[in-house]
Protein backbone atom coordinates (compact mmCIF):
# COMPACT_ATOMS: atom_id res chain seq x y z
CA UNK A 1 25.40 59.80 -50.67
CA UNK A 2 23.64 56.61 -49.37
CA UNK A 3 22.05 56.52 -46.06
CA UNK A 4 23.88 54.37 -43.61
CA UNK A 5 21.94 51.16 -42.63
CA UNK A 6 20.28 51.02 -39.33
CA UNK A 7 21.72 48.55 -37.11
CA UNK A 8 19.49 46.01 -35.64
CA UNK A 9 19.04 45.68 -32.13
CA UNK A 10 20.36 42.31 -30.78
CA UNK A 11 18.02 40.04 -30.31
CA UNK A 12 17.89 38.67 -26.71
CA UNK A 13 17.89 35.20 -26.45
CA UNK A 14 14.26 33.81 -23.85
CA UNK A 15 15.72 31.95 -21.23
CA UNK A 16 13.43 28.83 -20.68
CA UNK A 17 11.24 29.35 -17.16
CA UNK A 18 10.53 27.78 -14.47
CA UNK A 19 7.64 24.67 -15.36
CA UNK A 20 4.10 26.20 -15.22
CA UNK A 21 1.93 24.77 -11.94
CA UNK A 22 -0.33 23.28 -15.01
CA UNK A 23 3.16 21.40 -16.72
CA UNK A 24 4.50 20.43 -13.58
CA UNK A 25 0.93 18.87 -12.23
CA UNK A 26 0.51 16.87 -15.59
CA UNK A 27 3.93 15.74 -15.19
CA UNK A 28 2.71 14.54 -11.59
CA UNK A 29 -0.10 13.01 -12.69
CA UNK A 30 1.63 10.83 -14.99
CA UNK A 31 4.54 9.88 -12.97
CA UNK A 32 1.24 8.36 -10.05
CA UNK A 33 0.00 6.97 -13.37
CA UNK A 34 2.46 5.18 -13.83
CA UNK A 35 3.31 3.83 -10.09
CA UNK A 36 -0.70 2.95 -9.84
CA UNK A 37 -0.31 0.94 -12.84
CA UNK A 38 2.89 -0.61 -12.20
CA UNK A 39 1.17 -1.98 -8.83
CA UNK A 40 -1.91 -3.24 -10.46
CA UNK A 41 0.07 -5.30 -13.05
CA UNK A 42 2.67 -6.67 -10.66
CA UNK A 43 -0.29 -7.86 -7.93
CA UNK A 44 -1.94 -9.58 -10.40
CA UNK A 45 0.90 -11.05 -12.44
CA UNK A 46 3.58 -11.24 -10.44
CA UNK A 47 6.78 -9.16 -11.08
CA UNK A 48 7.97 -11.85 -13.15
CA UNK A 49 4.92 -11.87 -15.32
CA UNK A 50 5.09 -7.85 -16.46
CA UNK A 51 7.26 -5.98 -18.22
CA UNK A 52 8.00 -1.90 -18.36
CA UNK A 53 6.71 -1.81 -21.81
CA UNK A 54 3.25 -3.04 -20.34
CA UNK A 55 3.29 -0.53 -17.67
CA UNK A 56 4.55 2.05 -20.53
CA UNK A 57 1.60 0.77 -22.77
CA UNK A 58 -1.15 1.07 -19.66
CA UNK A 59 -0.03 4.33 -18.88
CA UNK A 60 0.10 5.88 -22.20
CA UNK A 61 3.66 7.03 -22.06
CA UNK A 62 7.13 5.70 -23.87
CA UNK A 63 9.01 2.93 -22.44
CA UNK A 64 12.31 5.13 -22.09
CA UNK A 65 9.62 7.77 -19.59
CA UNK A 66 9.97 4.81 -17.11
CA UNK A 67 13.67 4.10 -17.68
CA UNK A 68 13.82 7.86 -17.40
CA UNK A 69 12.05 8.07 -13.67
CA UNK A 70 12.97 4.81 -12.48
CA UNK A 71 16.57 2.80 -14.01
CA UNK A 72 14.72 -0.54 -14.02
CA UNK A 73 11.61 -2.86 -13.50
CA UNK A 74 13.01 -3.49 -10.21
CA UNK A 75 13.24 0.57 -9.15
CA UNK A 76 9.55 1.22 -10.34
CA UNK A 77 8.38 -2.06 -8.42
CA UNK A 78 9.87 -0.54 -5.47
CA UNK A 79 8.39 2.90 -6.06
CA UNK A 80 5.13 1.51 -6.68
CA UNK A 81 5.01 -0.20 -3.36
CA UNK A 82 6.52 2.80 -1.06
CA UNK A 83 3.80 4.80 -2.98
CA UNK A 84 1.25 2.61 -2.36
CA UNK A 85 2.09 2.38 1.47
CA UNK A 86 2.47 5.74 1.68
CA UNK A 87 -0.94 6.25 1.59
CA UNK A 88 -1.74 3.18 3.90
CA UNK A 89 0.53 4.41 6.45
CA UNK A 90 -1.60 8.08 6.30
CA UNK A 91 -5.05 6.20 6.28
CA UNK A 92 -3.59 3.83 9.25
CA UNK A 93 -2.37 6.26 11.47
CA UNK A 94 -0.49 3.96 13.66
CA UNK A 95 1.08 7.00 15.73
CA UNK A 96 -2.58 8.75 16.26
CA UNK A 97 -3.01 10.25 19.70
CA UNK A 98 -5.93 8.51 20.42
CA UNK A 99 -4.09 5.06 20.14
CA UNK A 100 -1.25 6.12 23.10
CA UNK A 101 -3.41 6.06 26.15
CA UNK A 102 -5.51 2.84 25.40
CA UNK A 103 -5.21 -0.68 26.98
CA UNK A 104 -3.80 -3.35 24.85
CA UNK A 105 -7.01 -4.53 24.38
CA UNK A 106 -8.89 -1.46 23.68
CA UNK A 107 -5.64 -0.59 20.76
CA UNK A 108 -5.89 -3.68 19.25
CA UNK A 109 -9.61 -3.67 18.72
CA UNK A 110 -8.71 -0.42 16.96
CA UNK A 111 -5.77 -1.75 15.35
CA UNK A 112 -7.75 -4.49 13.75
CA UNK A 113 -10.68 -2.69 12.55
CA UNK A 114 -8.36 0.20 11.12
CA UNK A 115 -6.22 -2.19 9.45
CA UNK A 116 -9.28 -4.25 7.49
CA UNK A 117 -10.83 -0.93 6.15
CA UNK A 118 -7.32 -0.38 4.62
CA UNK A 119 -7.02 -3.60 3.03
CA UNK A 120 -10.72 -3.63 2.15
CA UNK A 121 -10.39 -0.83 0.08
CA UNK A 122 -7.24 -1.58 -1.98
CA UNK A 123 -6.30 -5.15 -2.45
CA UNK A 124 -3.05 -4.69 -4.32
CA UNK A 125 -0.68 -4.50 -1.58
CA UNK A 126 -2.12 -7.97 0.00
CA UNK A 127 -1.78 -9.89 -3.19
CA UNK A 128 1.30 -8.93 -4.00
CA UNK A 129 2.55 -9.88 -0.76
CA UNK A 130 1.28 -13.22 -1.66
CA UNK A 131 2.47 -13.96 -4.71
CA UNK A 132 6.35 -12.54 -3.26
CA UNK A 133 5.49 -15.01 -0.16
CA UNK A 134 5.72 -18.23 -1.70
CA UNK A 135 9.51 -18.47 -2.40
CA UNK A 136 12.62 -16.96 -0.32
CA UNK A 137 14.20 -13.76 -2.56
CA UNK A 138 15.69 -10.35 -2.42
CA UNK A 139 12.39 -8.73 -3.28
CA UNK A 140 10.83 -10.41 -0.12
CA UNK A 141 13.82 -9.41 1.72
CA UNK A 142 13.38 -5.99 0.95
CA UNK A 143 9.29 -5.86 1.58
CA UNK A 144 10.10 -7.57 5.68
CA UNK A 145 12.88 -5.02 5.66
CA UNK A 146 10.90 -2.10 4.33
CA UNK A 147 7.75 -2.36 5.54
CA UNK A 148 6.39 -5.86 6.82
CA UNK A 149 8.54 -5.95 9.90
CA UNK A 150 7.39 -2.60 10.77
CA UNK A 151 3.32 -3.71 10.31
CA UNK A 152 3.28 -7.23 12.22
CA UNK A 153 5.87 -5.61 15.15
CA UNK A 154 2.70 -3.24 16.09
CA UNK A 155 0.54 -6.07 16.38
CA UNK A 156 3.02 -8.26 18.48
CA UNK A 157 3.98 -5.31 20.48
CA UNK A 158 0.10 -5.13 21.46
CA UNK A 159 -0.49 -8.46 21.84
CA UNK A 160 2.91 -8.94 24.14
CA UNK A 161 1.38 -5.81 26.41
CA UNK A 162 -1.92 -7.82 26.22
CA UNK A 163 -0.47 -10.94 27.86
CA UNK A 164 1.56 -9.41 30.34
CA UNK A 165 -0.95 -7.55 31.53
CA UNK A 166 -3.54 -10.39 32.14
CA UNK A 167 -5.76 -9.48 29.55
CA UNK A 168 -4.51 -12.03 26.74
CA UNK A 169 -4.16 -15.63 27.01
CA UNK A 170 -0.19 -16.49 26.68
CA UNK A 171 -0.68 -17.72 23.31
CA UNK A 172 2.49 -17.79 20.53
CA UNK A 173 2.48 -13.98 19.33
CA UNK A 174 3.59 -14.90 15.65
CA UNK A 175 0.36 -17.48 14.86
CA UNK A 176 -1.95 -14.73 16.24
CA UNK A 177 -0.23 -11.63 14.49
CA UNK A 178 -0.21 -14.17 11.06
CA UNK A 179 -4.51 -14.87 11.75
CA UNK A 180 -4.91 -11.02 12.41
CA UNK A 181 -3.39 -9.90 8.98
CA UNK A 182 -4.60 -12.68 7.17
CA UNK A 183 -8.57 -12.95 8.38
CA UNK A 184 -8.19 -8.77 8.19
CA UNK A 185 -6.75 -8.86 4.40
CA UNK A 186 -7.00 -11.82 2.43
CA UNK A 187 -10.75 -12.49 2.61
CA UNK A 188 -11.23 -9.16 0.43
CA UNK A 189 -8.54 -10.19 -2.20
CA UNK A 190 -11.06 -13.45 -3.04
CA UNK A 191 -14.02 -11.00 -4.20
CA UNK A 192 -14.88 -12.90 -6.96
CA UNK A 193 -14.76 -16.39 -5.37
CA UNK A 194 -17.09 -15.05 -2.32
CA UNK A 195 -19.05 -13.93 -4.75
CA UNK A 196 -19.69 -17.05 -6.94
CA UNK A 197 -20.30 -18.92 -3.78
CA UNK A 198 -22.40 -16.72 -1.66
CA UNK A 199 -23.26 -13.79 -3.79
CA UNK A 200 -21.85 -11.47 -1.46
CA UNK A 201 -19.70 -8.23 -2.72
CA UNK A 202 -17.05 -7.87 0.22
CA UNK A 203 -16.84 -4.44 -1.14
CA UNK A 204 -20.54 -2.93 0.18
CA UNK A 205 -19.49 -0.99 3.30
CA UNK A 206 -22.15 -3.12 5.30
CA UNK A 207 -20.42 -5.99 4.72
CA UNK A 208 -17.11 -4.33 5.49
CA UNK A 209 -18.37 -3.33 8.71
CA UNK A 210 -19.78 -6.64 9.42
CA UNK A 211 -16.66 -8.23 8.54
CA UNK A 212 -14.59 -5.86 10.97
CA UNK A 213 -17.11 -7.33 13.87
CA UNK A 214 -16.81 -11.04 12.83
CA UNK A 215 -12.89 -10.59 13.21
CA UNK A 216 -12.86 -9.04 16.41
CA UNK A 217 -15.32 -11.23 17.69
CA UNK A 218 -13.02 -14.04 16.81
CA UNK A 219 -9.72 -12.76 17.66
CA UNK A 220 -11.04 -11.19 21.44
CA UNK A 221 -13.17 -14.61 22.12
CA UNK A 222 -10.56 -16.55 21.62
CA UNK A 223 -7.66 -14.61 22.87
CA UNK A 224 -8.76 -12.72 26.43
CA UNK A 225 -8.67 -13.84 29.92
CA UNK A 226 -12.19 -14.34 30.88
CA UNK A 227 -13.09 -12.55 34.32
């Protein structure tokens, strides 16, 4: 008489988990990765001028990872942007409580000097607002839309209080919103030029700070009421 074999207990199938904190943070990391390069490439290029397998290439990952995240060149371009100016808007702080109770002269002193630290410190936003400037599209479109709009209105809106409170001269808002953002922001895009010519790196702190007095030295002697 032969013993009967043993049955085998079933063997229980592992249901995959949840993503470990460690996966899920590398996956993070390489999704900013790939928005940081994305925004270097197109500000210095152009968004005609790169492709997604560059940005795949830069970043270390496959081309179909962006297809993947994104659907299209035009989807990360757009990602890469509201990334970047998500973290302008935070270092900005436009809605700070220490803006609300200030004159429109006192806010737009801070206004200025808050808004050329941010473009002193990360240039990519500026020149590819440039390069999308020269020629009427749907990609500029979508920047006024999205986020230019938004910026200059702050300005004007300061400016407008100025004036009608006697403190600015009544001066055409648009030409002094346009010399604000562009003596604040394009000055630090021309690093190497400035320093061929004077030897100057815009990107010491000292000269940052200088270059935040020089502006509103301009900008207040030439736009308030004197007493």
């Amino acid at each position: 008489m032969t013993a009967k074999p043993k049955k085998q207990a079933p063997t229980s199938k592992k249901r995959p988990g949840r993503p470990t904190a460690k996966a899920s943070a590398a996956r993070r990391s390489t999704f900013v990765e790939l928005l940081e390069n994305a925004l270097t490439l197109f500000s210095l290029r152009g968004y005609d001028g790169v492709s997604t397998t560059e940005i795949a290439r830069d970043s270390g990952v496959a081309q179909s990872m962006i297809h993947y995240h994104f659907g299209s060149k035009l989807d990360i371009w757009k990602a890469a942007i509201e990334h970047n100016m998500k973290e302008r808007g935070r270092q900005m702080q436009l809605n700070a409580p220490e803006l609300v109770d200030l004159d429109p002269s006192s806010r737009l002193r801070v206004l200025i000097r808050k808004f050329l630290i941010v473009s002193a410190r990360d240039t990519r936003f500026t020149r590819l607002v440039m390069i999308e400037g020269v020629s009427k599209g749907e990609r500029l479109d979508w920047l006024c839309d999205e986020f230019l709009s938004e910026g200059f209105k702050v300005f004007a809106d300061c400016i407008e209080a100025g004036i009608a409170r006697g403190q600015f001269r009544d001066q055409p808002v648009h030409i002094l919103v346009n010399l604000i953002m562009s003596l604040c922001a394009q000055p630090f895009c021309a690093q190497p030029t400035i320093m061929n010519l004077f030897n100057v790196d815009m990107n010491d702190p000292a000269e940052i700070s200088s270059m935040q007095d020089a502006v509103c030295n301009l900008i207040f002697d030439g736009i308030c009421v004197k007493a």
